[in-house]
PDB file of N, CA and C in Angstrom:
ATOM      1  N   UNK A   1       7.206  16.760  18.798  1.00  0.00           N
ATOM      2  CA  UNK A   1       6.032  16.149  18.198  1.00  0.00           C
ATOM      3  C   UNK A   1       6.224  15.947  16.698  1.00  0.00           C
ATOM      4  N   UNK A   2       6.759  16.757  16.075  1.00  0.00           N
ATOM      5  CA  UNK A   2       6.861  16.955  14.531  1.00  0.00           C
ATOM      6  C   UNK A   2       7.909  16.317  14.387  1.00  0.00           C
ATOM      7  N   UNK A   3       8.771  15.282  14.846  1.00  0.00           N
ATOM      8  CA  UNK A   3      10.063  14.706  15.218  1.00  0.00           C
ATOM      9  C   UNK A   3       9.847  13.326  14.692  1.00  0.00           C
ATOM     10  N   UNK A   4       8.637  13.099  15.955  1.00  0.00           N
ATOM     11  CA  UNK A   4       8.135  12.417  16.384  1.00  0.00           C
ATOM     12  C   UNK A   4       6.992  11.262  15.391  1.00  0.00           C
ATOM     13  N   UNK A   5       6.537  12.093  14.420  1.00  0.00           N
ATOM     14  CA  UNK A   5       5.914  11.869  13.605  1.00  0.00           C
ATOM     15  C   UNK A   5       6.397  11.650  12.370  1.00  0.00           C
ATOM     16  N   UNK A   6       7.075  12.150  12.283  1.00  0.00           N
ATOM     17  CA  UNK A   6       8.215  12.429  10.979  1.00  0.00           C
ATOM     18  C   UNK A   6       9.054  10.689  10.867  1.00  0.00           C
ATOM     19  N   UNK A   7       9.721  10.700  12.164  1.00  0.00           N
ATOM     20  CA  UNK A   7      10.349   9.235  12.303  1.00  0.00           C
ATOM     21  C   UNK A   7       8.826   7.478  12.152  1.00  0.00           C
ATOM     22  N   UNK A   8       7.520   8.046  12.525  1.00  0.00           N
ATOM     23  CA  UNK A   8       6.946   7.403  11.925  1.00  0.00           C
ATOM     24  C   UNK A   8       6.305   7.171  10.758  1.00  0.00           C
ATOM     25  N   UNK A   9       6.517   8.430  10.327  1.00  0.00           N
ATOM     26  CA  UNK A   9       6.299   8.331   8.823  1.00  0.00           C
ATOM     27  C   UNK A   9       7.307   7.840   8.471  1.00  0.00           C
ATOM     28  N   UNK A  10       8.172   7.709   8.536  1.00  0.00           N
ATOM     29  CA  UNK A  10       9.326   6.726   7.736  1.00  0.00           C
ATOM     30  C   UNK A  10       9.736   5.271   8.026  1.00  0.00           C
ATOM     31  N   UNK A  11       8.918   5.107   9.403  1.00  0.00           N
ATOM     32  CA  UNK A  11       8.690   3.564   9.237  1.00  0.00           C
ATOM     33  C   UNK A  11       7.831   2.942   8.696  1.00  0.00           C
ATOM     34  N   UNK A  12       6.763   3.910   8.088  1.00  0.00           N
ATOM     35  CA  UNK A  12       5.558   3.193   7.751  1.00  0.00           C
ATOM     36  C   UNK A  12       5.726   3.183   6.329  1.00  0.00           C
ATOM     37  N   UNK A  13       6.582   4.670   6.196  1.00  0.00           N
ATOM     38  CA  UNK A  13       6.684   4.051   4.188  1.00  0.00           C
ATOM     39  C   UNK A  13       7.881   3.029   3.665  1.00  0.00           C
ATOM     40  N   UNK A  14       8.819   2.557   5.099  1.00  0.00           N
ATOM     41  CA  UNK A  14       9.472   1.668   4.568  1.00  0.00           C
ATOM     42  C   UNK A  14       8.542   0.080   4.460  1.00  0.00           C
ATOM     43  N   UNK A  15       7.716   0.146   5.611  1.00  0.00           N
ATOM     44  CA  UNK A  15       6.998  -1.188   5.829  1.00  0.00           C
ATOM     45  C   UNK A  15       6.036  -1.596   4.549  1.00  0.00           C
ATOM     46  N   UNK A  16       5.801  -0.004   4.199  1.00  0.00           N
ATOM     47  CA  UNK A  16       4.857  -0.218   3.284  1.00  0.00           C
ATOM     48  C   UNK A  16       5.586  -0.553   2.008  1.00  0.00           C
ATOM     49  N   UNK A  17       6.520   0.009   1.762  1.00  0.00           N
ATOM     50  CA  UNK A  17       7.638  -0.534   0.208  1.00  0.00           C
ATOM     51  C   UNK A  17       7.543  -1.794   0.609  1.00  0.00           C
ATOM     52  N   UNK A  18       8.276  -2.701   1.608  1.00  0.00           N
ATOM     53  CA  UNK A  18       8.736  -4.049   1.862  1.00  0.00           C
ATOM     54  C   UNK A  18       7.719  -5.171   1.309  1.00  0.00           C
ATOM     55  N   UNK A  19       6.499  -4.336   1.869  1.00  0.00           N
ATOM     56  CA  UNK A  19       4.829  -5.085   1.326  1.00  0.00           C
ATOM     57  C   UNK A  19       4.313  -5.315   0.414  1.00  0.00           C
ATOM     58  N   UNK A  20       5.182  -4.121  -0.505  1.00  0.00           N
ATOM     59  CA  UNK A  20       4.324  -4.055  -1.861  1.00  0.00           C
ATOM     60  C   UNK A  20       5.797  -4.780  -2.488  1.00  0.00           C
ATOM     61  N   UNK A  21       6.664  -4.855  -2.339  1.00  0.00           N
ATOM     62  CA  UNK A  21       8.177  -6.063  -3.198  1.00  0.00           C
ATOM     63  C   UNK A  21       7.383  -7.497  -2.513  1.00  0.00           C
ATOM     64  N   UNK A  22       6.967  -7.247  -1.418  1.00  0.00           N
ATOM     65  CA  UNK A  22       6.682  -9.168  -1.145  1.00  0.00           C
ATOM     66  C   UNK A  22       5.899  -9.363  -1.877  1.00  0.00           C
ATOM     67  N   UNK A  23       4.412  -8.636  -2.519  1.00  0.00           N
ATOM     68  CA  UNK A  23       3.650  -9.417  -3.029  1.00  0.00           C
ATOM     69  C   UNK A  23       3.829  -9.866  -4.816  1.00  0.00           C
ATOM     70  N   UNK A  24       3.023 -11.121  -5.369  1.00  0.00           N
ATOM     71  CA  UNK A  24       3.438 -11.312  -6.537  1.00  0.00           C
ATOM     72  C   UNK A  24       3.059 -10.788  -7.700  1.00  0.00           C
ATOM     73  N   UNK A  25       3.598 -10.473  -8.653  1.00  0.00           N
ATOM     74  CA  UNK A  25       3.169  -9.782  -9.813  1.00  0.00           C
ATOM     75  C   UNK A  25       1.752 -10.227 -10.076  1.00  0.00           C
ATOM     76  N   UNK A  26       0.714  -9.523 -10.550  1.00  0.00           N
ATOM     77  CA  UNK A  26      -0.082  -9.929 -10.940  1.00  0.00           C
ATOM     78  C   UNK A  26      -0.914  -9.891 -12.499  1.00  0.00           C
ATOM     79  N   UNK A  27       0.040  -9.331 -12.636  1.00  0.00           N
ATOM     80  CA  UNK A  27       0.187  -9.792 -14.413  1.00  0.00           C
ATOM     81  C   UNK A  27       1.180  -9.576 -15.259  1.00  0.00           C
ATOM     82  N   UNK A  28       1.391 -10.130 -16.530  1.00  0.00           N
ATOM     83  CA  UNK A  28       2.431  -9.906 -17.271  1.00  0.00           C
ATOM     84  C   UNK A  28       2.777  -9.075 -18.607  1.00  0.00           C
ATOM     85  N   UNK A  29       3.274  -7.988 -18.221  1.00  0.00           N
ATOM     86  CA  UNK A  29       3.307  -7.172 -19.871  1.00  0.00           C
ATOM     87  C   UNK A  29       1.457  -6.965 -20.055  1.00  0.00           C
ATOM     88  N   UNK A  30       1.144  -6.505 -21.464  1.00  0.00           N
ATOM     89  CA  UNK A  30       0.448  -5.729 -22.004  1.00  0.00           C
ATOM     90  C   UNK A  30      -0.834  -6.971 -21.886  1.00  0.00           C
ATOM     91  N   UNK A  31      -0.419  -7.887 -22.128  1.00  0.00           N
ATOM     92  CA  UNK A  31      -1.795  -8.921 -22.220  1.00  0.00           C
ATOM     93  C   UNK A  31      -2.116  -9.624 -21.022  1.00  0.00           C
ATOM     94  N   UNK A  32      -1.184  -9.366 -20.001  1.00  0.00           N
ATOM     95  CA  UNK A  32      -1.629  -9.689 -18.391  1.00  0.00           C
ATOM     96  C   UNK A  32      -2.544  -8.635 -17.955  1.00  0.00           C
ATOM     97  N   UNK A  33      -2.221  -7.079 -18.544  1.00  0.00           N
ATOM     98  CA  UNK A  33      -3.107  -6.419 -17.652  1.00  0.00           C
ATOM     99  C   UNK A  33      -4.381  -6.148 -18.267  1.00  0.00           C
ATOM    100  N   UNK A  34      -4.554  -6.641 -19.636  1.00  0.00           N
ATOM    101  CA  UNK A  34      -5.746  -6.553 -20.217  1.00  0.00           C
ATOM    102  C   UNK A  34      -6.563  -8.228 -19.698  1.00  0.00           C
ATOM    103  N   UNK A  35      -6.183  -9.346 -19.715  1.00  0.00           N
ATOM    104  CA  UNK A  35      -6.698 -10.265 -18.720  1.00  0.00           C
ATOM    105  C   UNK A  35      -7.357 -10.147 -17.558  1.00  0.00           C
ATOM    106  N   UNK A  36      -5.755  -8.981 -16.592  1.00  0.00           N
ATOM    107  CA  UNK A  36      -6.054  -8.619 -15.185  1.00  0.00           C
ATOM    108  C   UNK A  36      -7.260  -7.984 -14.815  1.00  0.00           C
ATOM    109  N   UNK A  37      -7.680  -6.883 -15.657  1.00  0.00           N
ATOM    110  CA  UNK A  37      -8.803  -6.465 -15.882  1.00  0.00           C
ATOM    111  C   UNK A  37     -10.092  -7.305 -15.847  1.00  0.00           C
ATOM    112  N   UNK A  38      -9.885  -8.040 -16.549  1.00  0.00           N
ATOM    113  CA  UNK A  38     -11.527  -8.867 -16.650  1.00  0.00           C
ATOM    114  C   UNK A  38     -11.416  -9.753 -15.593  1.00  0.00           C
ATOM    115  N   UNK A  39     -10.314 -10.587 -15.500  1.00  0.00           N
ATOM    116  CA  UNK A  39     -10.846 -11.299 -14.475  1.00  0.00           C
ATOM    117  C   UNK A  39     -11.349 -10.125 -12.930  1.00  0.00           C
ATOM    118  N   UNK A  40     -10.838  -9.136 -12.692  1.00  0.00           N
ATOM    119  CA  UNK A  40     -11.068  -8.091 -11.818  1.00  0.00           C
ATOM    120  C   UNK A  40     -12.388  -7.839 -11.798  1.00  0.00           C
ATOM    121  N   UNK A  41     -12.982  -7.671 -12.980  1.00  0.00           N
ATOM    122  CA  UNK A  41     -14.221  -7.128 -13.411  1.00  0.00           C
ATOM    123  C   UNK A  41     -15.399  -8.198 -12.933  1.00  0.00           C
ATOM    124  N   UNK A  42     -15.077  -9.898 -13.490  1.00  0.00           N
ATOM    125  CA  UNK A  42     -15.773 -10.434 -13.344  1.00  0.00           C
ATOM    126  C   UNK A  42     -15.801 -11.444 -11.963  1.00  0.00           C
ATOM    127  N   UNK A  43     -15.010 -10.762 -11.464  1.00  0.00           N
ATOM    128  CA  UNK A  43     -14.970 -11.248  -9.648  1.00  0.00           C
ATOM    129  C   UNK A  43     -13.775 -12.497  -9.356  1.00  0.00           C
ATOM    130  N   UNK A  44     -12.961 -12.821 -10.463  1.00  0.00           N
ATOM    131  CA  UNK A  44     -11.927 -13.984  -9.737  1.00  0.00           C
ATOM    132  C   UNK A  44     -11.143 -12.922  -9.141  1.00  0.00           C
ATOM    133  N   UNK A  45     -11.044 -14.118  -7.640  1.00  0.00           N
ATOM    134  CA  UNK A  45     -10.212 -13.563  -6.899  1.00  0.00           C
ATOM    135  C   UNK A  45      -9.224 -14.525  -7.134  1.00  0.00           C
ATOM    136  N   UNK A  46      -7.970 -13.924  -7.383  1.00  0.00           N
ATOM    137  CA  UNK A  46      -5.877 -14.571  -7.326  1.00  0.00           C
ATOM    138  C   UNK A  46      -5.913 -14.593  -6.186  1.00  0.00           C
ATOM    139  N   UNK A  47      -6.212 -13.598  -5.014  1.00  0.00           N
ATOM    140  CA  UNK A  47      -5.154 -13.520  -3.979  1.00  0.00           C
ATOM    141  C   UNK A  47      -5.518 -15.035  -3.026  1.00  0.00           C
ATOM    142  N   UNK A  48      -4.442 -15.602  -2.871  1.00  0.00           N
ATOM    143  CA  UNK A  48      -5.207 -16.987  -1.807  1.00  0.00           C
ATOM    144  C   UNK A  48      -4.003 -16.627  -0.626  1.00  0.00           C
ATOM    145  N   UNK A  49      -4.527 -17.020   0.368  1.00  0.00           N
ATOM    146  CA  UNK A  49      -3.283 -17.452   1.732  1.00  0.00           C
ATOM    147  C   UNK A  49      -2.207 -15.949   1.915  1.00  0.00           C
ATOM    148  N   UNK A  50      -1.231 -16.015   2.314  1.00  0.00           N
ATOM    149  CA  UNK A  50      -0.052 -15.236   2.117  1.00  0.00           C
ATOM    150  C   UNK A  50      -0.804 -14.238   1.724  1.00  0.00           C
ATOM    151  N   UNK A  51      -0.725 -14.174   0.394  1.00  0.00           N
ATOM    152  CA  UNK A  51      -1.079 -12.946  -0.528  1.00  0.00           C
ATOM    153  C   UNK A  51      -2.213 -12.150  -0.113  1.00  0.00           C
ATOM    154  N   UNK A  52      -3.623 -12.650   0.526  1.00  0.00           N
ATOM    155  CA  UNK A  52      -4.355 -11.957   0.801  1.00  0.00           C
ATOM    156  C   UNK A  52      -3.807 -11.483   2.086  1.00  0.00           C
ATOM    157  N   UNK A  53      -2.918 -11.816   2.932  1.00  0.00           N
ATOM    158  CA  UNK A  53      -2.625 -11.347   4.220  1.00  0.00           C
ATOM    159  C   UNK A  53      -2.052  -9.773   3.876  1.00  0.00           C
ATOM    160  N   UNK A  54      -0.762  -9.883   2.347  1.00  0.00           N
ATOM    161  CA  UNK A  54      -0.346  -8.966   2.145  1.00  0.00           C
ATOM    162  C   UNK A  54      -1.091  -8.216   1.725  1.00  0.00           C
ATOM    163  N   UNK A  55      -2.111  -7.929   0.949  1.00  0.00           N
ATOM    164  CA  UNK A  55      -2.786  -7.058   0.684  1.00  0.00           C
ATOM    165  C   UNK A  55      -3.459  -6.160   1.173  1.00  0.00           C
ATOM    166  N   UNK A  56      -4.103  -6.901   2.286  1.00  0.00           N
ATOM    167  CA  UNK A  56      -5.187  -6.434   3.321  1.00  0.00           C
ATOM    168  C   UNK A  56      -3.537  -5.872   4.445  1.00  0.00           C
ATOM    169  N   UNK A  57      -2.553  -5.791   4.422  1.00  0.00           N
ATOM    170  CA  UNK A  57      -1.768  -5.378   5.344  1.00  0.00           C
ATOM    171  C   UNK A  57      -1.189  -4.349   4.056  1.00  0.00           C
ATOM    172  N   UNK A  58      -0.858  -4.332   3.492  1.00  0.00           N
ATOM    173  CA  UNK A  58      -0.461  -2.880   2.259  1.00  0.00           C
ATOM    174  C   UNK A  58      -1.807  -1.906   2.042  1.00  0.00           C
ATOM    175  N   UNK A  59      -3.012  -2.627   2.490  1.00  0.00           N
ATOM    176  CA  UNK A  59      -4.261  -1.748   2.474  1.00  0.00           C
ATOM    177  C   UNK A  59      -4.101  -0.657   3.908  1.00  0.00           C
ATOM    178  N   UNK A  60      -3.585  -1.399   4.641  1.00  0.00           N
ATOM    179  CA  UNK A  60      -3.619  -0.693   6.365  1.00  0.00           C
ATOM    180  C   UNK A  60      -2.829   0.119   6.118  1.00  0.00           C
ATOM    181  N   UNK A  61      -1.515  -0.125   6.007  1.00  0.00           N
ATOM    182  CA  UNK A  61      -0.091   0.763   5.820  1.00  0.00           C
ATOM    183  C   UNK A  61      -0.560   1.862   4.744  1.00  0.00           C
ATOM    184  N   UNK A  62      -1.180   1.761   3.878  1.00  0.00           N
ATOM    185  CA  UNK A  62      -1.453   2.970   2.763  1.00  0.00           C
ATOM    186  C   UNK A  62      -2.056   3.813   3.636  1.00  0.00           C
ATOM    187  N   UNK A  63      -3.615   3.362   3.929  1.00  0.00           N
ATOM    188  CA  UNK A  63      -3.907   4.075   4.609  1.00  0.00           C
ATOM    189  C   UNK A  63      -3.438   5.374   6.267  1.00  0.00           C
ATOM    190  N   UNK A  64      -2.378   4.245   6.748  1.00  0.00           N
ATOM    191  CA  UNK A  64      -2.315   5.424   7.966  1.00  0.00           C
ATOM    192  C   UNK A  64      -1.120   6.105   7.383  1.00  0.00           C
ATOM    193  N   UNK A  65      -0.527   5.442   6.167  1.00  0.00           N
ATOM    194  CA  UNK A  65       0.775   6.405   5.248  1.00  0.00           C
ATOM    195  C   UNK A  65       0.000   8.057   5.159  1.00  0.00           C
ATOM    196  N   UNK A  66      -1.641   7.405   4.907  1.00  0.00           N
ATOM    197  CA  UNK A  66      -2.000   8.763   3.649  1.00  0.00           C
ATOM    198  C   UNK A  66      -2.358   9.826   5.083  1.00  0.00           C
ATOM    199  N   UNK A  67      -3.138   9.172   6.355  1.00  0.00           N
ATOM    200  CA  UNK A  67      -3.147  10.154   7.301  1.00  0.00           C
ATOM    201  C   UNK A  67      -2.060  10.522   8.420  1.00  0.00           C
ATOM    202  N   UNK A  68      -0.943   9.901   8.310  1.00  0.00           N
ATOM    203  CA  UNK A  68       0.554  10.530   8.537  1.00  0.00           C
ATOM    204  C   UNK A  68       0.801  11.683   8.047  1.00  0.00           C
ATOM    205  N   UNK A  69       0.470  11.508   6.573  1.00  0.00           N
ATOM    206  CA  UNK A  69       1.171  12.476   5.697  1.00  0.00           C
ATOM    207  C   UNK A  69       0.449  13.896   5.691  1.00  0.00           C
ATOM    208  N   UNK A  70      -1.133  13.620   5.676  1.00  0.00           N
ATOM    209  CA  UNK A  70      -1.521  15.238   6.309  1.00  0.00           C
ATOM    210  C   UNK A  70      -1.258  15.349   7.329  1.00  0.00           C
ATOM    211  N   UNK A  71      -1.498  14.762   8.411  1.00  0.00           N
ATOM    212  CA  UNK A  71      -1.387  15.166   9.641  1.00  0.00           C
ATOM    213  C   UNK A  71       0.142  16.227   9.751  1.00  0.00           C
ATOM    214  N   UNK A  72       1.146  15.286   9.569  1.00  0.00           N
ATOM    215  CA  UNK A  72       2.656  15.800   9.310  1.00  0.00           C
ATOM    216  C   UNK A  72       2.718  17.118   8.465  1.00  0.00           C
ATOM    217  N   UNK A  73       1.810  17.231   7.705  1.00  0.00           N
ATOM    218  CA  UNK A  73       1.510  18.626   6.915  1.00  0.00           C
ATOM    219  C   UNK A  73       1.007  19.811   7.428  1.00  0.00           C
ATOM    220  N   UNK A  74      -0.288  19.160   7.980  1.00  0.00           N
ATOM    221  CA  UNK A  74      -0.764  20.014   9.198  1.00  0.00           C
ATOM    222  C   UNK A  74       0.167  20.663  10.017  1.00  0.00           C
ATOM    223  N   UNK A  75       0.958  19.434  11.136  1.00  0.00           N
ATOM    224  CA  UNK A  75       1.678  20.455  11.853  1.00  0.00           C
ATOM    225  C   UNK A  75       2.581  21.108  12.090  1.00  0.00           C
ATOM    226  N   UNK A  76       3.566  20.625  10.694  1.00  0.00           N
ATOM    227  CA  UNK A  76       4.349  21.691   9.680  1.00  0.00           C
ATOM    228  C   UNK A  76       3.913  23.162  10.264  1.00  0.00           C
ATOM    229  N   UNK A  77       2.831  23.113   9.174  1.00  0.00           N
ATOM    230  CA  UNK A  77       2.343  24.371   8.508  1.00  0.00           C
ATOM    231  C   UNK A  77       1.991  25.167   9.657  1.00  0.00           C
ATOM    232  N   UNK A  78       1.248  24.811  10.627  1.00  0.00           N
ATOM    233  CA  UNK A  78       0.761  25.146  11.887  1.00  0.00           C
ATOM    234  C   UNK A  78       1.737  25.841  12.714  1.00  0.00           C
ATOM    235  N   UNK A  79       2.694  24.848  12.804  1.00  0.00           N
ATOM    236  CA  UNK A  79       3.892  25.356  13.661  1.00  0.00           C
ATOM    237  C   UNK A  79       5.113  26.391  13.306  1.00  0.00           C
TER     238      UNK A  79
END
């Protein structure tokens, strides 16, 4: 089981690296991320097509990364 889990945790943090190199920078140096900010703040959305696919799919992968990773802790510790 702990094998088992272990080998999917490592597909999911490779899928999840691959996801986060595909998508595009979204700002540049010191005055992109002070831009990035406001437009953030004041609701433009960048992401169009593609990009929102990646996001909302690097949102999924984080997430079952982050409950892999206790779980895998859990039954470590347990066992």
């Amino acid at each position: 089981m702990v094998i088992f889990l272990k080998v999917v945790l490592i597909i999911i943090s490779i899928a999840l690296i691959v996801t986060v190199l595909l998508q595009k920078g979204k700002s540049a140096g010191l005055s992109g991320a002070i831009s990035g900010g406001a437009e953030h703040l004041f609701g433009k959305q960048k992401a169009r097509g593609m990009d929102l696919v990646l996001v909302r799919i690097t949102t999924v992968l984080a997430a079952i990364f982050i409950i892999l990773t206790v779980l895998v802790a859990y039954v470590v510790k347990a066992g």
